[in-house]
N, C-alpha and C. Protein backbone atom coordinates (compact mmCIF):
# COMPACT_ATOMS: atom_id res chain seq x y z
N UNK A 1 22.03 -39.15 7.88
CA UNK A 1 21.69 -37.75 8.07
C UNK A 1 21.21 -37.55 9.51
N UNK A 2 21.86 -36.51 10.24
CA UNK A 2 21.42 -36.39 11.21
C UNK A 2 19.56 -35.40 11.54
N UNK A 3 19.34 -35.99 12.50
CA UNK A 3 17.93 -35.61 12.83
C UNK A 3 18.35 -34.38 14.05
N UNK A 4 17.78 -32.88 13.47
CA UNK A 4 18.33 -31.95 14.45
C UNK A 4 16.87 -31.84 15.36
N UNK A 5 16.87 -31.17 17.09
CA UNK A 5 15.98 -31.36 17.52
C UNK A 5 16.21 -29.95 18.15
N UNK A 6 14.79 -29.34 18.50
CA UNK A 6 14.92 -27.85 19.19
C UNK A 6 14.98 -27.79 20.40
N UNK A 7 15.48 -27.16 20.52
CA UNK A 7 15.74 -26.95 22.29
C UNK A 7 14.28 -26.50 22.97
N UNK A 8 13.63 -27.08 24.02
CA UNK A 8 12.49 -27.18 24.38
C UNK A 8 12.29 -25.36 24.83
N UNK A 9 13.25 -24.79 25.58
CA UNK A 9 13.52 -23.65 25.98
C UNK A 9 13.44 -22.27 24.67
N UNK A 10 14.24 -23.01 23.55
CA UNK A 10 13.75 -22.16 22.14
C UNK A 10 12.37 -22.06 21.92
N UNK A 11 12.14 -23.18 21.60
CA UNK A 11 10.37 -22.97 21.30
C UNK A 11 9.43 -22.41 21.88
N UNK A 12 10.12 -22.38 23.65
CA UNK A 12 8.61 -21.98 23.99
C UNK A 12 9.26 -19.94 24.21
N UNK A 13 10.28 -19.88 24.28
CA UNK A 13 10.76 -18.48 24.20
C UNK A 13 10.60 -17.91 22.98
N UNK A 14 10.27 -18.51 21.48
CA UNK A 14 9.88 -18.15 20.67
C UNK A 14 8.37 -17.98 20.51
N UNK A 15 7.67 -18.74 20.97
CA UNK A 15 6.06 -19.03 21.29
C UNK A 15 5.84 -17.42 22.23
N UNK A 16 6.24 -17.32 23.51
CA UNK A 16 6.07 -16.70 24.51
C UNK A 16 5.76 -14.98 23.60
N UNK A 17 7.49 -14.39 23.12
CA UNK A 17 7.91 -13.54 22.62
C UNK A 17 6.59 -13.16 21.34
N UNK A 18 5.96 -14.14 20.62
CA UNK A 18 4.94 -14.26 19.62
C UNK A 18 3.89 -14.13 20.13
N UNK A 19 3.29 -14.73 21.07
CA UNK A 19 2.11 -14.63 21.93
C UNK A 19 2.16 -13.29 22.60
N UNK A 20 2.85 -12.47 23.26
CA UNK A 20 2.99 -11.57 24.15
C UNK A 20 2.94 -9.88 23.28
N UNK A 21 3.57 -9.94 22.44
CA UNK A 21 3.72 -9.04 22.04
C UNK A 21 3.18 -9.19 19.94
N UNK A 22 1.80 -9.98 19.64
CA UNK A 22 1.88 -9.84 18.53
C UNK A 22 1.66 -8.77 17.45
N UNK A 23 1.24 -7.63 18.44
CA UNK A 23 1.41 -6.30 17.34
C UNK A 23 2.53 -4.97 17.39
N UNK A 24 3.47 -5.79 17.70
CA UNK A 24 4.91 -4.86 18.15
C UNK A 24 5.42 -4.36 17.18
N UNK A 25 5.03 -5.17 15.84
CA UNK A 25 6.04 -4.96 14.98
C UNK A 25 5.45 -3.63 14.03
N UNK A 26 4.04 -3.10 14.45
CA UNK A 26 3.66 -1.76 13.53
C UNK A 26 4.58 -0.61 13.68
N UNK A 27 4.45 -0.31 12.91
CA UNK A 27 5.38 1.02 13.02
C UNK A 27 4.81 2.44 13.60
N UNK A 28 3.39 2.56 13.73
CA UNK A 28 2.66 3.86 14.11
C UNK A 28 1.62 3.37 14.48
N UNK A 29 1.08 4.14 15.98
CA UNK A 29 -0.07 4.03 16.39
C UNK A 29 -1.02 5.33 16.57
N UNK A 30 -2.46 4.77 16.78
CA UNK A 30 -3.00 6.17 17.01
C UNK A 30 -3.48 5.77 18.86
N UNK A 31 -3.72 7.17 19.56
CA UNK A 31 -4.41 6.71 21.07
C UNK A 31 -5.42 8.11 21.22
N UNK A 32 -6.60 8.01 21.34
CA UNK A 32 -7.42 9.06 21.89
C UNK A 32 -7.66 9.42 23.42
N UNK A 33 -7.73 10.49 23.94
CA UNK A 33 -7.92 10.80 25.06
C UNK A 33 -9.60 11.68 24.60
N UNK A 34 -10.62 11.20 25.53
CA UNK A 34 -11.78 11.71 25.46
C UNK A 34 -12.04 12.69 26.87
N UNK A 35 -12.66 13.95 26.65
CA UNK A 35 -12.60 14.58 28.39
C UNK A 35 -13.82 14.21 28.89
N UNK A 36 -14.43 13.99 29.97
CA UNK A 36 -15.06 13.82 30.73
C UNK A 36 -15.67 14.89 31.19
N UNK A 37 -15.73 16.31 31.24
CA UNK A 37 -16.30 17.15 31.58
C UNK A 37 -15.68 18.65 30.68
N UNK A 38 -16.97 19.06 30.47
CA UNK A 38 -16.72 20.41 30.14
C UNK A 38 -16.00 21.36 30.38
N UNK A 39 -14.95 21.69 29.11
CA UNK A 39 -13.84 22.83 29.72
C UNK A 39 -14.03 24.03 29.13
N UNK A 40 -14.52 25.22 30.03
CA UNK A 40 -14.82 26.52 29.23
C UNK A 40 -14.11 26.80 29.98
N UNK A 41 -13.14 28.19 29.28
CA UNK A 41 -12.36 29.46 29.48
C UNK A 41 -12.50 30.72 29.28
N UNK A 42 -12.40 31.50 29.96
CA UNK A 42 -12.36 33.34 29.04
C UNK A 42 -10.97 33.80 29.43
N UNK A 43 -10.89 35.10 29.20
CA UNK A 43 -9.73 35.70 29.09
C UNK A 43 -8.21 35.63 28.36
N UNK A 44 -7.52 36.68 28.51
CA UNK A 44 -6.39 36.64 27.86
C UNK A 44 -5.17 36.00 28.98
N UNK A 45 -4.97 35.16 28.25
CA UNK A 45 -4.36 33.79 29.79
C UNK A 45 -3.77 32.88 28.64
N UNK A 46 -2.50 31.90 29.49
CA UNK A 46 -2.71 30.52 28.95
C UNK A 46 -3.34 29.67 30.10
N UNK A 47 -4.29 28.85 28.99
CA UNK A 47 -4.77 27.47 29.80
C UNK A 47 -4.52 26.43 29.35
N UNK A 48 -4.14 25.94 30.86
CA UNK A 48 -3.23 24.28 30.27
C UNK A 48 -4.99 23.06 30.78
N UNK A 49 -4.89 22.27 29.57
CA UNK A 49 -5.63 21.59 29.02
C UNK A 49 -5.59 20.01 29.43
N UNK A 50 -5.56 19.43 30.81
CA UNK A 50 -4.91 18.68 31.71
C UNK A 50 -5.13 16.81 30.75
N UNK A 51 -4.33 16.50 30.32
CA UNK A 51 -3.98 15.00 29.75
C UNK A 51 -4.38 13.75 31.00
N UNK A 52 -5.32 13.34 31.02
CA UNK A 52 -4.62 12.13 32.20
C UNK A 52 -5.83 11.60 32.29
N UNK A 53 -4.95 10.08 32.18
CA UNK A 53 -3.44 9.63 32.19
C UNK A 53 -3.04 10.50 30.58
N UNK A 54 -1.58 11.21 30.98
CA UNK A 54 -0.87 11.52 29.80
C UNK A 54 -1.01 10.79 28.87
N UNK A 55 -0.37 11.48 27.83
CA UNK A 55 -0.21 10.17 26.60
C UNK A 55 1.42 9.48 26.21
N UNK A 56 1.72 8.76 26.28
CA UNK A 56 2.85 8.13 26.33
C UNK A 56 3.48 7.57 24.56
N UNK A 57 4.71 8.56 24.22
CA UNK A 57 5.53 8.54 23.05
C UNK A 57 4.95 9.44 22.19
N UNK A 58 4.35 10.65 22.39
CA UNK A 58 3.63 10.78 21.25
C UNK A 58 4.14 11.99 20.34
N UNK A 59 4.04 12.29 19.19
CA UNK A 59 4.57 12.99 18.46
C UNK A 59 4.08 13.67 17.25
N UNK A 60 2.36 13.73 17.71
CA UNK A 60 1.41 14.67 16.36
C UNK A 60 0.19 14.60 17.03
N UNK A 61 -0.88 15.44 17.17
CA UNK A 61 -1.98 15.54 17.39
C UNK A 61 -2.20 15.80 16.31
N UNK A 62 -3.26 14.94 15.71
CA UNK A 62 -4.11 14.44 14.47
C UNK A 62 -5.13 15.18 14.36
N UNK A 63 -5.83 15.04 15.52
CA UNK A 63 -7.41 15.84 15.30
C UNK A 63 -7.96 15.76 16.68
N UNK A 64 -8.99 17.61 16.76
CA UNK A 64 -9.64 17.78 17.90
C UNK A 64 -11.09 17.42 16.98
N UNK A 65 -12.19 16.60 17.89
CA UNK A 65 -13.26 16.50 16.96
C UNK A 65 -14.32 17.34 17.10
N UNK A 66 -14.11 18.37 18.48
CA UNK A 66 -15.24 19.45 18.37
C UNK A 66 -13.87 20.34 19.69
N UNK A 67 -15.27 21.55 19.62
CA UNK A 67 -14.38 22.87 20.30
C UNK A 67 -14.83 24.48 19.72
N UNK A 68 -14.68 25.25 20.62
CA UNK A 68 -14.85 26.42 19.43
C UNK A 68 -13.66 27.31 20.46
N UNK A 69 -12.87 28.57 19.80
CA UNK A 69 -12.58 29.97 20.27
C UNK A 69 -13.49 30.89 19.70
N UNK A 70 -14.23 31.55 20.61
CA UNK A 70 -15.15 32.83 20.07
C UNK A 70 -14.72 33.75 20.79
N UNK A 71 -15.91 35.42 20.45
CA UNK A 71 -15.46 36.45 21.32
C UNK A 71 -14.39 37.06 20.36
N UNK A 72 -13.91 38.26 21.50
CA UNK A 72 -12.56 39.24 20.93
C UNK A 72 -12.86 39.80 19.92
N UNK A 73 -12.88 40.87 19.32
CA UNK A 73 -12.51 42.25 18.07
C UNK A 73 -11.49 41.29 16.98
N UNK A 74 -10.15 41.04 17.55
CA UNK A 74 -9.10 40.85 17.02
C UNK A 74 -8.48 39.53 17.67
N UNK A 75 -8.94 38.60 17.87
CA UNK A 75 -8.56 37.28 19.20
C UNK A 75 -7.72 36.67 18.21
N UNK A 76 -7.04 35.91 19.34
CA UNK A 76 -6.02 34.45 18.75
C UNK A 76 -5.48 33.71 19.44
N UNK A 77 -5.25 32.86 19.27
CA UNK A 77 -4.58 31.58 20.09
C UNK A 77 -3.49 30.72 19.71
N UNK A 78 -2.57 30.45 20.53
CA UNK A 78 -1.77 29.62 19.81
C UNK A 78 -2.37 27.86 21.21
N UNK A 79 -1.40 26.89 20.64
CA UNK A 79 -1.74 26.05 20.80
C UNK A 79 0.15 25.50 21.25
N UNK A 80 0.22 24.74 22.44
CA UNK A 80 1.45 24.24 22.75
C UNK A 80 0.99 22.84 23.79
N UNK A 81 1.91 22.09 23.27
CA UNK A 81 1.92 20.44 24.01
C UNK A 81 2.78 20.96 25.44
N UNK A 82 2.12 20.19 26.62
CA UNK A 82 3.24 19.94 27.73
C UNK A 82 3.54 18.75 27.81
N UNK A 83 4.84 18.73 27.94
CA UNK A 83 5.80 17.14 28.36
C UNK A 83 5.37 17.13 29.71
N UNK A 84 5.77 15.64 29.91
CA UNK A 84 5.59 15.39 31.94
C UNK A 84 6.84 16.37 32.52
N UNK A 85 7.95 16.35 31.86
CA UNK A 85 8.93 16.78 32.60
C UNK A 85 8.06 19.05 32.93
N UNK A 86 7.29 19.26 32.45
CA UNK A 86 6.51 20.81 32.43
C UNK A 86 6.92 21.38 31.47
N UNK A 87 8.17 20.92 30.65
CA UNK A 87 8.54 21.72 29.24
C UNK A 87 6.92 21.99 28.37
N UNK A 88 7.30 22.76 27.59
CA UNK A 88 6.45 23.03 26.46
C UNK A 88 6.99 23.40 25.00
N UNK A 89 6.38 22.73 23.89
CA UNK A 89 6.32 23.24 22.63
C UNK A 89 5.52 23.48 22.17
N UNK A 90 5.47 24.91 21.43
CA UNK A 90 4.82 25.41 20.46
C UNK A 90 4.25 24.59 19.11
N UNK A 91 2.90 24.40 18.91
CA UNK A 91 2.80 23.70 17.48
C UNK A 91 2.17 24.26 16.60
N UNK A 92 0.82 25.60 17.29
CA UNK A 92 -0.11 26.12 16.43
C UNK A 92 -0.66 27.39 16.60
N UNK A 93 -0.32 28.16 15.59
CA UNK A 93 -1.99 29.12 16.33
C UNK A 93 -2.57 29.58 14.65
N UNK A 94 -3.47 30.24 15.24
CA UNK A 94 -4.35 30.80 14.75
C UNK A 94 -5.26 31.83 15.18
N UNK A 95 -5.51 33.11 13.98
CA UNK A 95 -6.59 34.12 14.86
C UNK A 95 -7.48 34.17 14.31
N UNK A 96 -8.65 35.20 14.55
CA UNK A 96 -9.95 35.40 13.86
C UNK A 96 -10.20 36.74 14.05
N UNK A 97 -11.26 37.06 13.18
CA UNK A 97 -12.06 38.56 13.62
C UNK A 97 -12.95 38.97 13.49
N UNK A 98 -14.00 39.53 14.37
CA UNK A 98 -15.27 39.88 14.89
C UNK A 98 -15.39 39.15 15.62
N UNK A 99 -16.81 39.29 16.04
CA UNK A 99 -17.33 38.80 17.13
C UNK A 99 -18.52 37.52 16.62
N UNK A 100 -18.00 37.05 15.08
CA UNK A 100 -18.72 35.96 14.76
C UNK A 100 -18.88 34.11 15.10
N UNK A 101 -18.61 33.79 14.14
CA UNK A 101 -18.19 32.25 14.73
C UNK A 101 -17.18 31.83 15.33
N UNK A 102 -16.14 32.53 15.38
CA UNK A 102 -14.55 32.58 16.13
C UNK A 102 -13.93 31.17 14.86
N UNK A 103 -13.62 30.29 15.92
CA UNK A 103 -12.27 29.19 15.45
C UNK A 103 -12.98 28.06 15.75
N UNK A 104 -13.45 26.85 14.74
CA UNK A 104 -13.76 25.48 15.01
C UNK A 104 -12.68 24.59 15.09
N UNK A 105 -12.51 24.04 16.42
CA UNK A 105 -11.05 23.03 16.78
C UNK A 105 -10.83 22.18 15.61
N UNK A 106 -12.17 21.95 15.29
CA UNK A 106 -12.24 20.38 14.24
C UNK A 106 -11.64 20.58 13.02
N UNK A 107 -11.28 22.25 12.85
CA UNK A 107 -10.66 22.43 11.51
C UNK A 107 -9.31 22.35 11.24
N UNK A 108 -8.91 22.12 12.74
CA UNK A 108 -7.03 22.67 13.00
C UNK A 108 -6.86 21.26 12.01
N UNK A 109 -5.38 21.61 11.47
CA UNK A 109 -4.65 20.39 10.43
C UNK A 109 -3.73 19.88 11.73
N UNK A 110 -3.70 18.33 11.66
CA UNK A 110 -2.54 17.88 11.96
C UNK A 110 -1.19 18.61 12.25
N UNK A 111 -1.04 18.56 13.60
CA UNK A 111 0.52 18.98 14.03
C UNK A 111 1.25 18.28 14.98
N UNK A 112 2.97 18.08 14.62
CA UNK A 112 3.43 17.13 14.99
C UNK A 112 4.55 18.06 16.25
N UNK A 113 4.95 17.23 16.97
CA UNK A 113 5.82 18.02 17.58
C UNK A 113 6.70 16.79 17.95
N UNK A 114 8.08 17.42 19.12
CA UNK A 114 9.07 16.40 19.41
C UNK A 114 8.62 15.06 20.22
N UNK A 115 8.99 13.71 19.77
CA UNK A 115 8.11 12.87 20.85
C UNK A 115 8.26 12.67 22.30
N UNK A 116 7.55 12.92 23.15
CA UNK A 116 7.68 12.45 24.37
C UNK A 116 6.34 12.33 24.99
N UNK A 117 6.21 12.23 26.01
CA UNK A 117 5.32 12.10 27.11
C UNK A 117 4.22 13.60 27.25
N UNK A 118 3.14 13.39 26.90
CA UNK A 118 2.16 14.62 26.70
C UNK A 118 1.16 14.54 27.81
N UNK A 119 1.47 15.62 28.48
CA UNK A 119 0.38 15.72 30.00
C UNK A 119 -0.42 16.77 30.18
N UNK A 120 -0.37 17.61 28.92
CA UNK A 120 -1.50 18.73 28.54
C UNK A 120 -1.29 19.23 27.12
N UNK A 121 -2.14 20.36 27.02
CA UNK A 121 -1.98 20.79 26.18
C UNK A 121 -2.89 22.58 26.82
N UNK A 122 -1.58 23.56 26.29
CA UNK A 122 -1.97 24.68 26.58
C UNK A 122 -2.50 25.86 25.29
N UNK A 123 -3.73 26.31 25.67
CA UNK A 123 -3.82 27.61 24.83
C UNK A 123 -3.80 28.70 25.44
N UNK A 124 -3.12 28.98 24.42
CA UNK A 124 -2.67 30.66 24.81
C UNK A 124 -3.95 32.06 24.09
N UNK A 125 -4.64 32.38 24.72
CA UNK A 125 -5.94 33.26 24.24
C UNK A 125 -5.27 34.87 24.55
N UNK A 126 -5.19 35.25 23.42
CA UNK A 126 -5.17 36.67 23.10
C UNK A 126 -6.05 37.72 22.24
N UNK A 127 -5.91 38.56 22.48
CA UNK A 127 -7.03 39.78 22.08
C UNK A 127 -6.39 41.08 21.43
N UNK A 128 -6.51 41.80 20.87
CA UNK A 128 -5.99 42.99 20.37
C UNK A 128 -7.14 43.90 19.89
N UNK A 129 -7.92 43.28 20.20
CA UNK A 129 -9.12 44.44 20.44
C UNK A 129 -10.00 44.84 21.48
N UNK A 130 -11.84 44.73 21.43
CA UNK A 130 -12.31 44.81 22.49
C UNK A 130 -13.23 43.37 22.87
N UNK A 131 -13.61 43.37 24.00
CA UNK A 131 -13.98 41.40 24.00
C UNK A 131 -13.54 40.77 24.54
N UNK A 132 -13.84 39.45 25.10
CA UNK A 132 -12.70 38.36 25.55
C UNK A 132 -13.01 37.44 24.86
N UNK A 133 -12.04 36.78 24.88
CA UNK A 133 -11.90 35.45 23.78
C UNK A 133 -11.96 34.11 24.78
N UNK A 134 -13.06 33.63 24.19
CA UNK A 134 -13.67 32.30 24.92
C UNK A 134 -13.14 31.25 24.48
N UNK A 135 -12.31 30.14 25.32
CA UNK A 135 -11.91 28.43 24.91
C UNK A 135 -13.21 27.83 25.08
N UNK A 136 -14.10 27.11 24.39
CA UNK A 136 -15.03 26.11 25.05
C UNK A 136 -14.76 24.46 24.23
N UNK A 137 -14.40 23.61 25.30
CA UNK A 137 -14.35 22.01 24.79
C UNK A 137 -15.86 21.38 25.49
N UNK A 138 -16.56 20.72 24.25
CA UNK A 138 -17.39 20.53 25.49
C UNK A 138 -16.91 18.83 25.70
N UNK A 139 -17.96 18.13 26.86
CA UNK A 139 -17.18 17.31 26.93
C UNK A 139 -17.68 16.00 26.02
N UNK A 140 -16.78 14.84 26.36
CA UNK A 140 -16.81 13.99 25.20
C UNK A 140 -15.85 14.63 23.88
N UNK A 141 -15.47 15.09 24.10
CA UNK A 141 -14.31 16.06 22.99
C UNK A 141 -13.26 14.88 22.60
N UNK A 142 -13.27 14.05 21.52
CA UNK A 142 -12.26 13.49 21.37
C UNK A 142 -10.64 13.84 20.70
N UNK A 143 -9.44 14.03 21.49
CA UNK A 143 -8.35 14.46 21.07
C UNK A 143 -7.48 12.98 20.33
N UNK A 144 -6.90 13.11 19.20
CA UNK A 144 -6.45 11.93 18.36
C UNK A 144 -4.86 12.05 18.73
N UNK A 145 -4.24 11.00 18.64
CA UNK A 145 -2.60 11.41 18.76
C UNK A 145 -2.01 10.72 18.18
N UNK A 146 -1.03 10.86 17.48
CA UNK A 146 0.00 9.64 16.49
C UNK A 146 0.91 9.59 17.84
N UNK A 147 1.18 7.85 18.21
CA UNK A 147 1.74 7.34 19.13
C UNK A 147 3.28 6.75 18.57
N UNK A 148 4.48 6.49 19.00
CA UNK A 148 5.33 5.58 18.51
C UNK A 148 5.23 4.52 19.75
N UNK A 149 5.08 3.16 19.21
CA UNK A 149 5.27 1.95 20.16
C UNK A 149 6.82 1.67 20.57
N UNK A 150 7.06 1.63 21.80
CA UNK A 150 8.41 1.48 22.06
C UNK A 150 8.15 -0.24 22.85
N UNK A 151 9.11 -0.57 22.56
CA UNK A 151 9.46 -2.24 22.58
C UNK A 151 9.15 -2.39 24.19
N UNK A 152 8.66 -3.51 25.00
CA UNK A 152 8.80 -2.96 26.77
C UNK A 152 9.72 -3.82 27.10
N UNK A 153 10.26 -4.01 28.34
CA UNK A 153 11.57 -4.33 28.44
C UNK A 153 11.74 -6.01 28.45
N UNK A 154 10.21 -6.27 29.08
CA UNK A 154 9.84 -7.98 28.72
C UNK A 154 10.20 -8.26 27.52
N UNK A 155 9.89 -7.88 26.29
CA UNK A 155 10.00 -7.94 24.97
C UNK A 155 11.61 -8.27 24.70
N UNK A 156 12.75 -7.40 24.97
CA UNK A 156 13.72 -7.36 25.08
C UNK A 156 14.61 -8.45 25.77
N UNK A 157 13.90 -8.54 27.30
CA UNK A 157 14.28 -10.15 27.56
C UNK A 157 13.99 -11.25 27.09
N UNK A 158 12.93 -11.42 26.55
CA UNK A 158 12.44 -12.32 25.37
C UNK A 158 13.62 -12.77 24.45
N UNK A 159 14.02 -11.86 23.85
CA UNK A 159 14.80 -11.91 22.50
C UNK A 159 16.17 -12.54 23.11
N UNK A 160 16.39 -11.26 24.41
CA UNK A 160 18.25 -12.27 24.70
C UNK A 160 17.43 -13.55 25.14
N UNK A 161 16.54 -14.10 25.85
CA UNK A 161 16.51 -15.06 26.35
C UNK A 161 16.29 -16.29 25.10
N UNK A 162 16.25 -15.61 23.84
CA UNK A 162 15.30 -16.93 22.50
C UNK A 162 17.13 -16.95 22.39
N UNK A 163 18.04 -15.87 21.79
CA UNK A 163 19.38 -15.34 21.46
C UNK A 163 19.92 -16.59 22.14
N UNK A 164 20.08 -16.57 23.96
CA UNK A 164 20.91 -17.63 24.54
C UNK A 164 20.63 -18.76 24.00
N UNK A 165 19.40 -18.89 23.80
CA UNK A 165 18.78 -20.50 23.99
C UNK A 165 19.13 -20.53 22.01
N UNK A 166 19.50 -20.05 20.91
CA UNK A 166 20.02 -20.18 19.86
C UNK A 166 21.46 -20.88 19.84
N UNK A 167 21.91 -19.59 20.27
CA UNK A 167 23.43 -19.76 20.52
C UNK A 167 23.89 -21.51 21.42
N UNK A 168 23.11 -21.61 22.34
CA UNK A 168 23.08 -22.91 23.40
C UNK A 168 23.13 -24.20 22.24
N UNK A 169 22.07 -23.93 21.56
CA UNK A 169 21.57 -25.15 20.56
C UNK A 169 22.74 -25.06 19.41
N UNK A 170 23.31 -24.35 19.04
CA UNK A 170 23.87 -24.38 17.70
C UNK A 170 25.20 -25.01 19.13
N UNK A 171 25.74 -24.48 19.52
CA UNK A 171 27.15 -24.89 20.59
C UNK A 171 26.99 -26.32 21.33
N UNK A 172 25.80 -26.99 20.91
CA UNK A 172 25.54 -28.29 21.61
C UNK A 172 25.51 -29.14 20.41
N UNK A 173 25.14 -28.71 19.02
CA UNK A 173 25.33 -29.18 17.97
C UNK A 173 26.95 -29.57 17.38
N UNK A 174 27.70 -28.54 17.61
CA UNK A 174 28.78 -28.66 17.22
C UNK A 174 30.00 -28.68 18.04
N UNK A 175 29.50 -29.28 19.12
CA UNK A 175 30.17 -30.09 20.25
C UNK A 175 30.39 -31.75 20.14
């Protein structure tokens, strides 16, 4: 019976590929961005809500953990992600009325949008009565994001490089 032996180059390209990347294989991540300073707004405006560093793959904001919209008769806001490229999508709004507690961020539900690269996030503050309608984040505001992990390109050379060194060993075997 023959005694088969591994190719020194397999093992450690299998080792490497294992060591380097051992939580590749989840399927969903989460990443928070926390702000650093207090963001208050008034008026009927959009304000873009500056990401950075962006967030990279992402495709749902989970949860704002504090925030309020107050102010306005008749106020409302919608809520839209910016891509790096400056596109924007729409994901949310919501209004209120009087001049009571307005809108707690912490209540918005989960919203997902198309995945890419997120480098703000804009609200849009409107009014239809009398008043202005106030954004306030204060800071330390933690924003949640469902991430997708994309493979990095090391990872990829990994694999052709374990692939050659397979193929090598089985073609030296049956030589």
């Amino acid at each position: 019976m023959n005694k088969l032996t591994l190719s020194p180059l397999l093992v450690a390209t299998v080792a490497a590929a294992v060591c380097a990347h051992p939580n590749e294989a989840s399927a969903q991540g989460t990443v928070t961005f926390t702000n650093a300073t207090l963001f208050s707004v008034s008026g009927i405006n959009n304000f873009l809500f500056a990401l950075s560093p962006g967030i990279q793959n992402a495709d749902e904001l989970l949860s704002i953990n504090e925030g309020t919209l107050t102010g306005g008769e008749s106020a409302s806001f919608n809520l839209s992600v910016q891509y790096a490229n400056s596109s924007t999508q729409p994901i949310y709004s919501q209004s209120w009325s009087g001049f009571g507690p307005g809108y707690a961020l912490n209540t918005m539900p989960a919203e997902s949008f198309t995945l890419g690269n997120i480098t703000g996030l804009i609200f849009g503050l409107a009014n239809t009565g009398f008043g202005t309608p106030q954004l306030t984040i204060p800071a330390g505001t933690v924003f949640t994001f469902d991430v997708v992990p994309v493979p990095e390109p090391a990872a990829g050379a990994l694999l052709g490089l374990g692939a050659i060194g397979i193929w090598g060993f089985t073609r030296r075997k049956t030589s």
